[in-house]
Protein backbone atom coordinates (compact mmCIF):
# COMPACT_ATOMS: atom_id res chain seq x y z
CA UNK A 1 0.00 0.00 0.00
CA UNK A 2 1.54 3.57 -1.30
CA UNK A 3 1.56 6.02 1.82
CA UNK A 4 -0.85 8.08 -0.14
CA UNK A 5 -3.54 5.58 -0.19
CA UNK A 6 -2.68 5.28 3.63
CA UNK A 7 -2.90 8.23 3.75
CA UNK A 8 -6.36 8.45 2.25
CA UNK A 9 -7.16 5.84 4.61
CA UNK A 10 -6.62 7.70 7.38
CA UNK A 11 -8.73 10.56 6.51
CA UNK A 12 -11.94 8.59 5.59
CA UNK A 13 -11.47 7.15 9.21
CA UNK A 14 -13.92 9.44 11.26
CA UNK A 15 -16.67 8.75 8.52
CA UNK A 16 -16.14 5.29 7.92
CA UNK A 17 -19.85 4.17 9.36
CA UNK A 18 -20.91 6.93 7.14
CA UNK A 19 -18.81 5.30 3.72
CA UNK A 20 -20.67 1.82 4.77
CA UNK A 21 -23.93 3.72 4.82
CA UNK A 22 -23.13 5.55 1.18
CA UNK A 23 -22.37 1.93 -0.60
CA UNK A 24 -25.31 0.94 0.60
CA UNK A 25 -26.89 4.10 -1.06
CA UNK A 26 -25.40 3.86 -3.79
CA UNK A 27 -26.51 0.14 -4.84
CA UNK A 28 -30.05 0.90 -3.42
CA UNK A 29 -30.65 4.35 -6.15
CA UNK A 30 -28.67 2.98 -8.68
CA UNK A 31 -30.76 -0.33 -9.14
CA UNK A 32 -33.55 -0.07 -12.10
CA UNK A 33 -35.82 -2.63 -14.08
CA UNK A 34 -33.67 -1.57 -17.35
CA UNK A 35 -31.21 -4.17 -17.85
CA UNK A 36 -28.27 -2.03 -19.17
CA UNK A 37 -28.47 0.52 -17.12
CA UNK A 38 -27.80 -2.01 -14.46
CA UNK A 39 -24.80 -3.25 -16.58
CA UNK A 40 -23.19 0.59 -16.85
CA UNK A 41 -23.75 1.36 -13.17
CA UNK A 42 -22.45 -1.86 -11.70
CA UNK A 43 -19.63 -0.89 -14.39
CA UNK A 44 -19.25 2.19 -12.87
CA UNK A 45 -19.18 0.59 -8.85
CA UNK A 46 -16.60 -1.54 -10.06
CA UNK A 47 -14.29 1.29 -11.07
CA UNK A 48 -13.91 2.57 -7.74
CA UNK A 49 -12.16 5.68 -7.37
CA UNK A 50 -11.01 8.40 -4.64
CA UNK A 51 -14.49 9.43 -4.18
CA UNK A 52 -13.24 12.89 -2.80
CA UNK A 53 -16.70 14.73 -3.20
CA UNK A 54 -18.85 12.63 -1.01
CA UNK A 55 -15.96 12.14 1.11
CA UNK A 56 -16.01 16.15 1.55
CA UNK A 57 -19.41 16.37 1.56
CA UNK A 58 -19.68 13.08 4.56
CA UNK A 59 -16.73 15.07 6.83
CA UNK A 60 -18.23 18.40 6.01
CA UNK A 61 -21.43 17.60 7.89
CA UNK A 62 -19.73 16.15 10.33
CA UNK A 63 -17.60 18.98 11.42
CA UNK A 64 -20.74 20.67 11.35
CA UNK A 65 -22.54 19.17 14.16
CA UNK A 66 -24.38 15.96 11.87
CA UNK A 67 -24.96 12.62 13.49
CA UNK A 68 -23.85 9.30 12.27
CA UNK A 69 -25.84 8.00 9.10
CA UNK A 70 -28.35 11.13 8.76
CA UNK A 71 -29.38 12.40 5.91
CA UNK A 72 -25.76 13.70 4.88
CA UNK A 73 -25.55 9.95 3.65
CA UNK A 74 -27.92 10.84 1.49
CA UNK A 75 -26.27 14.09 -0.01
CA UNK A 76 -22.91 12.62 -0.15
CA UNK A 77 -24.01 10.34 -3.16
CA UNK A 78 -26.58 12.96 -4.86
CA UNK A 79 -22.63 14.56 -5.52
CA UNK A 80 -21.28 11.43 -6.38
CA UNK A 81 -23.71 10.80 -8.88
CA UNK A 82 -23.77 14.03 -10.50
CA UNK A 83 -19.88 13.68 -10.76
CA UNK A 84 -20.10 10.41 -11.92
CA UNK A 85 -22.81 11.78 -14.75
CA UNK A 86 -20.54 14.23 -15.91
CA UNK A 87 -17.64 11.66 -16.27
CA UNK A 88 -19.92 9.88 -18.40
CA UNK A 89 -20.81 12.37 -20.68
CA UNK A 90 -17.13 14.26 -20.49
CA UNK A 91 -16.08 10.80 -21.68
CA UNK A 92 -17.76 10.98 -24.94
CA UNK A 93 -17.43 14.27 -25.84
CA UNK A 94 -13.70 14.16 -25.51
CA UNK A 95 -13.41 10.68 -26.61
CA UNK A 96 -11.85 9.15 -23.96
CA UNK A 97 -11.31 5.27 -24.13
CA UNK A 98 -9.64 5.14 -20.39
CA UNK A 99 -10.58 6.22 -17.06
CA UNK A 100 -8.90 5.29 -13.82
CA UNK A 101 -6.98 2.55 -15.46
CA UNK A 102 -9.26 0.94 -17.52
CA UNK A 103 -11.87 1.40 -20.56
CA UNK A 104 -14.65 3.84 -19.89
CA UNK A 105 -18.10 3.34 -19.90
CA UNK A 106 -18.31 4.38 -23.48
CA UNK A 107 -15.55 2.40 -24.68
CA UNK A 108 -17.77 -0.41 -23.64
CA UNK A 109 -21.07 -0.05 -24.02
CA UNK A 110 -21.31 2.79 -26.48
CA UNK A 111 -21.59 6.87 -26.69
CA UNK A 112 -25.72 6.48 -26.71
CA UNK A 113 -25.69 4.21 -23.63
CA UNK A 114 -23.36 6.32 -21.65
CA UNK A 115 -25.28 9.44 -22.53
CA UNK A 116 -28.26 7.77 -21.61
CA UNK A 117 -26.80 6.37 -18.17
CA UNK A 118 -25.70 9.94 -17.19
CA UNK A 119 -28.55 11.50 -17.95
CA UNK A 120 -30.31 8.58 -15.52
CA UNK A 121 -27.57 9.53 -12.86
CA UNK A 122 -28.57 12.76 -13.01
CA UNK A 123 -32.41 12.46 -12.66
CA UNK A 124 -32.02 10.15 -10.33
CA UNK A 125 -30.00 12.26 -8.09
CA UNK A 126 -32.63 14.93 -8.13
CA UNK A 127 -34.86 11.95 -6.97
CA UNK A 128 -32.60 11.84 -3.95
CA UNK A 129 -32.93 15.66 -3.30
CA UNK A 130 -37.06 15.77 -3.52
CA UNK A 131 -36.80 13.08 -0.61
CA UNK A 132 -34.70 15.05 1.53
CA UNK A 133 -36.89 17.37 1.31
CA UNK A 134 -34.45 20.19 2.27
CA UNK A 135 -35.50 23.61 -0.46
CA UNK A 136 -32.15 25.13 -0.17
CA UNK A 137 -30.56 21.81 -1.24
CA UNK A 138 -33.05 21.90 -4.36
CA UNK A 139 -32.19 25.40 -5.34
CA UNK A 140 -28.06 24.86 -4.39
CA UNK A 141 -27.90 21.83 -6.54
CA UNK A 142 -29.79 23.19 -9.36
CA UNK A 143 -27.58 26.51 -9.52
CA UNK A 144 -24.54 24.20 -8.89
CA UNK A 145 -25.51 21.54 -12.21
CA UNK A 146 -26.49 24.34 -14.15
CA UNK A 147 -23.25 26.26 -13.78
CA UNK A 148 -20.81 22.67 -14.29
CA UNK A 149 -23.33 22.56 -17.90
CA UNK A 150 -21.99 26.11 -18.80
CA UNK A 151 -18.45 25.05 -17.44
CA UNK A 152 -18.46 22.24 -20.37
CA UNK A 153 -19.13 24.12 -23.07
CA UNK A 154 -16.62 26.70 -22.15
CA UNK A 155 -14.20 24.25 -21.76
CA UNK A 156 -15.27 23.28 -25.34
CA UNK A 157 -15.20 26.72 -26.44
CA UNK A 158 -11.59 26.53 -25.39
CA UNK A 159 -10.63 23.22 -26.94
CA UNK A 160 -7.53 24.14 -29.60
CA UNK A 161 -7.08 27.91 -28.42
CA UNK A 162 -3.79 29.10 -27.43
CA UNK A 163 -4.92 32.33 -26.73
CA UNK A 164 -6.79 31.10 -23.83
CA UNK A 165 -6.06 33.12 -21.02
CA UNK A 166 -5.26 32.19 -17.70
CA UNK A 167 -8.49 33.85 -16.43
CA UNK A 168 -10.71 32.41 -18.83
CA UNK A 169 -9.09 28.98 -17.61
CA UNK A 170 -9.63 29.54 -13.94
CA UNK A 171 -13.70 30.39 -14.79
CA UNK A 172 -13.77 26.68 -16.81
CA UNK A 173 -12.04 24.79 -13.53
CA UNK A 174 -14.12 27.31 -11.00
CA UNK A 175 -17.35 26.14 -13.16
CA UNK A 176 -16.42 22.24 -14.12
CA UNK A 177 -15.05 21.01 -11.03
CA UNK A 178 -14.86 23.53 -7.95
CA UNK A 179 -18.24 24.39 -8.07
CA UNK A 180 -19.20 21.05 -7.39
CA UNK A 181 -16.94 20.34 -4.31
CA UNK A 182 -18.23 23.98 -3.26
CA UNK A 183 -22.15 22.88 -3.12
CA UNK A 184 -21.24 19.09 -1.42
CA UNK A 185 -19.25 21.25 1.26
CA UNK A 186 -22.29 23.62 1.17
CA UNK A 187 -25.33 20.92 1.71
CA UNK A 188 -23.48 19.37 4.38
CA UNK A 189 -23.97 22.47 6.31
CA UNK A 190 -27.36 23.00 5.16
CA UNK A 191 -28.41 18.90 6.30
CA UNK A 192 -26.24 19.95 9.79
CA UNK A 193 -28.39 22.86 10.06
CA UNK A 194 -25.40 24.72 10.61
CA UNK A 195 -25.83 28.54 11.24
CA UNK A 196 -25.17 30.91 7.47
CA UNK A 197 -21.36 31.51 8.87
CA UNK A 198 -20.35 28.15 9.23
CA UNK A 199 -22.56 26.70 6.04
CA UNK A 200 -20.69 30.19 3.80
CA UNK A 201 -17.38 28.89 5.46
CA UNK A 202 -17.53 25.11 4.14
CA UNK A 203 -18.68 26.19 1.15
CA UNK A 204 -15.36 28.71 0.75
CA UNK A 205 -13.17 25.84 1.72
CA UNK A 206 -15.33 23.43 -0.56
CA UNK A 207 -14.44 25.87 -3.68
CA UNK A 208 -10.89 26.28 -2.61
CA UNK A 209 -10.91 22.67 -2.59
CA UNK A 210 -11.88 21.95 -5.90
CA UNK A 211 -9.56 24.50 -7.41
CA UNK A 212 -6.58 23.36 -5.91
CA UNK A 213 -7.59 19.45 -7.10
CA UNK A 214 -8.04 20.50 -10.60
CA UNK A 215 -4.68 22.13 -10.97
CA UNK A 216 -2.78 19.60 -9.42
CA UNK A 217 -4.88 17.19 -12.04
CA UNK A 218 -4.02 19.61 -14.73
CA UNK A 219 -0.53 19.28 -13.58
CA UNK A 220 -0.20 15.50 -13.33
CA UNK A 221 -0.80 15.41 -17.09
CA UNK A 222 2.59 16.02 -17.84
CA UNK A 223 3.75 14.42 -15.11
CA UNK A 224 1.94 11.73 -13.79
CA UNK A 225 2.08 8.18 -14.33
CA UNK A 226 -0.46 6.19 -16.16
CA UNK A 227 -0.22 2.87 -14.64
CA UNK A 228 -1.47 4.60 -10.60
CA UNK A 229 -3.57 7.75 -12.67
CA UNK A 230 -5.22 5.69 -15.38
CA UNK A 231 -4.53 7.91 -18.32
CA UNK A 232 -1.88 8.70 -20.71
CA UNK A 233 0.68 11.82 -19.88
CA UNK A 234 -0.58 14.64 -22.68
CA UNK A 235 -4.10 13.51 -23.10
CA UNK A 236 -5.13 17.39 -22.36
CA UNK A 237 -2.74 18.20 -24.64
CA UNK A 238 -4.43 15.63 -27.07
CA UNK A 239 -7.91 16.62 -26.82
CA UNK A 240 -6.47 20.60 -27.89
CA UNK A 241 -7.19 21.66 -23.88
CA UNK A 242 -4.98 24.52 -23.09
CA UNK A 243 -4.29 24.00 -18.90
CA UNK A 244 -2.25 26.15 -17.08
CA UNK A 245 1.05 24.94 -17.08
CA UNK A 246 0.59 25.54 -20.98
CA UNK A 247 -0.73 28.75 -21.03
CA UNK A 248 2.26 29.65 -18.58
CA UNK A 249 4.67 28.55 -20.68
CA UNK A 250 2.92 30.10 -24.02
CA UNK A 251 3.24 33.40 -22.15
CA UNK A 252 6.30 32.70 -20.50
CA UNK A 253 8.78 30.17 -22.55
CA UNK A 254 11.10 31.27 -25.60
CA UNK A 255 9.60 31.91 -29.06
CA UNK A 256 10.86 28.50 -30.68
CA UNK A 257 8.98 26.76 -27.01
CA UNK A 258 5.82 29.23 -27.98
CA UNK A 259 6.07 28.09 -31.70
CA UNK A 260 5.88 24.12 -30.39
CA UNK A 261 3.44 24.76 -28.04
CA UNK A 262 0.88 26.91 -30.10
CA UNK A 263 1.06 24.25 -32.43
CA UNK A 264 0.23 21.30 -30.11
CA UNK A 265 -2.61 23.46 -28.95
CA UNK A 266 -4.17 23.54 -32.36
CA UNK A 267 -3.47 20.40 -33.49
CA UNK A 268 -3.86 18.42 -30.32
CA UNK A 269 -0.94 16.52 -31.18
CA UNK A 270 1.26 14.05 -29.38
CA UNK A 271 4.33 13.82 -32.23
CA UNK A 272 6.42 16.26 -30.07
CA UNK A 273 5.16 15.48 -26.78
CA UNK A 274 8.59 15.52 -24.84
CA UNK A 275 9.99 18.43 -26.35
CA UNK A 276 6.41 20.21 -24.97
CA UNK A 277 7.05 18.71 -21.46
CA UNK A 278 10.36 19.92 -21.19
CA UNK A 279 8.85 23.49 -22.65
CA UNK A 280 6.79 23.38 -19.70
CA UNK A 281 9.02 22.42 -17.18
CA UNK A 282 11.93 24.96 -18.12
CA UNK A 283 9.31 28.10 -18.95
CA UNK A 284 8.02 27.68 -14.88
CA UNK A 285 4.67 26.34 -15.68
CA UNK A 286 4.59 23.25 -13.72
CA UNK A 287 5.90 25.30 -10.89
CA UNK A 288 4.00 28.08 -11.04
CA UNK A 289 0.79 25.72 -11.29
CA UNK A 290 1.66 24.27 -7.97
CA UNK A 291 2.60 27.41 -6.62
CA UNK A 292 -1.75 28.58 -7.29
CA UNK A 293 -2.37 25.35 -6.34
CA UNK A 294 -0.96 25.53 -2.78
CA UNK A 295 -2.22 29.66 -2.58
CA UNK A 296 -5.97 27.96 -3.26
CA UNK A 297 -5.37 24.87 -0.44
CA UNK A 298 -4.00 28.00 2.18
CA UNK A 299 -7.18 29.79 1.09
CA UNK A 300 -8.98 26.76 2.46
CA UNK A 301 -7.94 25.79 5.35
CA UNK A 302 -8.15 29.96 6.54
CA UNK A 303 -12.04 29.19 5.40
CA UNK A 304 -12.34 26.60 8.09
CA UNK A 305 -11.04 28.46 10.84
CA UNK A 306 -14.82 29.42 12.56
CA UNK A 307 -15.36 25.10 12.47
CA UNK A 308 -15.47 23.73 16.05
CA UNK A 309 -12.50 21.47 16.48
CA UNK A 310 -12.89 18.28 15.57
CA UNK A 311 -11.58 14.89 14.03
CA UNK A 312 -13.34 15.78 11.24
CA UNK A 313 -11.95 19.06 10.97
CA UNK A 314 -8.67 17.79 10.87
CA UNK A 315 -9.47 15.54 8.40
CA UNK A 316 -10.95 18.29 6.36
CA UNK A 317 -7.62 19.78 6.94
CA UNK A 318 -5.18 16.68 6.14
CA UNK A 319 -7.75 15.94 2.83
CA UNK A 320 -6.26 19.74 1.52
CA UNK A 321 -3.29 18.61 2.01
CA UNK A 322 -3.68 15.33 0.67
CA UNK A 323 -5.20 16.95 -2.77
CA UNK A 324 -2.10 19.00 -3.48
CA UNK A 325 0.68 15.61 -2.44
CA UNK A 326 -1.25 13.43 -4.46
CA UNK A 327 0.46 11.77 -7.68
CA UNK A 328 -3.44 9.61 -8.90
């Protein structure tokens, strides 16, 4: 066992009643009379996976006051699912063929299916919500799907521009992945019944979060390894998405490492893929990536500072630091 996984380990400790009590969920909402959708989502169990967001979302309530097994169970998964829908579709619009070490869902079983499967994930997670009966959760998760939809086609909008700026970057991440982490950190409070302070509070460190865990992703595709990440180094750089250690090193590298990498931007090409690495490497981007990276974890561990202490504040704490150390 790596010490990260240990280390992982460690922090799903306080809530591990509460990770029984989300399988459980999770085979319970995911069950349906349709045969293949059976097929993709016992596809999908089988994949596994950090499972950060309800993870967040479990020690978030916690650290707000919530007992063991209440409805935070409940809310943890409504996350998961509507992560685990957008993998599905994000999967065939950027035709991926691997996820977390293996062939995706579409690979498998087909772009219809797995369009079809997320858009079940998704309804059925709004199921979830109308029997927690909690408005605010309604009207947090609606905003918060709505805004990840706009965050795709952004993203799209991006796909093979190397003039994307570094701002316009930061508003796809903020919208694709961030704002998600922000509303499981946010309806923890709300099933607590935390007071506005403390429910504003997780939701800052929730968002702070999820930025930080996209750049380090962003980051690990030039650097990590695809036998632990379960992808190939460059497949950003494939599908024409300009992250920020490229955009750093467009605006920061030499004009023969600009030439290269404006190039692989347009093309999404692979041909010169070491020659781009090291362009990114010597031009500061990797560094300067980590260095936001690390500014966004600091920014959330200053928004849990009003938090009783706790075990699960700690762990809250150690899972920020765990999100900018981790190498999968």
């Amino acid at each position: 066992m790596s010490g990260k996984t240990q280390e992982l380990l460690e922090i799903r400790a306080p809530v591990s009643d509460d990770l029984v009590a989300a399988d459980a969920v999770v085979r319970r909402e995911l069950a349906s009379d349709v045969v293949l959708v059976n097929q993709i989502a016992e596809y999908i169990i089988g994949a596994g996976g950090k499972r950060l967001r309800p993870l967040l979302t479990l020690l978030a309530a916690r650290a707000a006051g919530a007992p063991i097994g209440g409805d935070h169970v409940i809310g943890s998964i409504i996350i998961e699912f509507i992560h685990t829908a957008t993998l599905l579709h994000d999967d065939v619009v950027d035709g991926s063929g691997q996820r977390r070490g293996r062939s995706t869902a579409n690979a498998v079983f087909g772009n219809s299916a797995s369009v079809l499967v997320g858009d079940f994930l998704y309804s059925r997670a709004f199921q979830m919500m109308v029997h927690l009966g909690h408005p605010r959760i309604m009207a947090i998760m609606a905003d918060a799907t709505n805004i990840i939809a706009e965050g795709e086609v952004l993203q799209l909008m991006n796909a093979g521009d190397p003039d994307t700026t570094e701002a316009r970057y930061l508003d796809v991440i903020y919208r694709k992945t961030a704002r998600l982490f922000e509303a499981g950190a946010q309806i923890a409070g709300v099933i607590a019944g935390a007071d506005t302070d403390i429910e504003n509070a997780l939701a800052r460190y929730g968002r702070h979060l999820g930025n930080a865990f996209q750049l380090v992703d962003d980051s690990l595709d030039y650097l990590g390894d695809p036998a632990t990440r379960g992808k190939n180094v460059g497949d950003d750089l494939a599908e024409g998405k300009p992250t920020l250690p490229v955009i750093y090193a467009l605006q920061h590298g030499t004009e023969e490492q600009r030439t290269l990498l404006y190039r692989a931007i347009s093309d999404g090409s692979l041909d010169q893929i070491e020659a781009v690495i090291a362009a990114i490497e010597t031009s500061g981007g990797l560094e300067y990536t980590s260095h936001l990276a690390q500014s966004e974890v600091d920014q959330a561990l200053v928004a849990l500072e009003p938090l009783p202490e706790s075990v699960h504040k700690e762990a809250l704490k150690k899972l920020a630091a765990f999100a900018i150390s981790r190498s999968f």
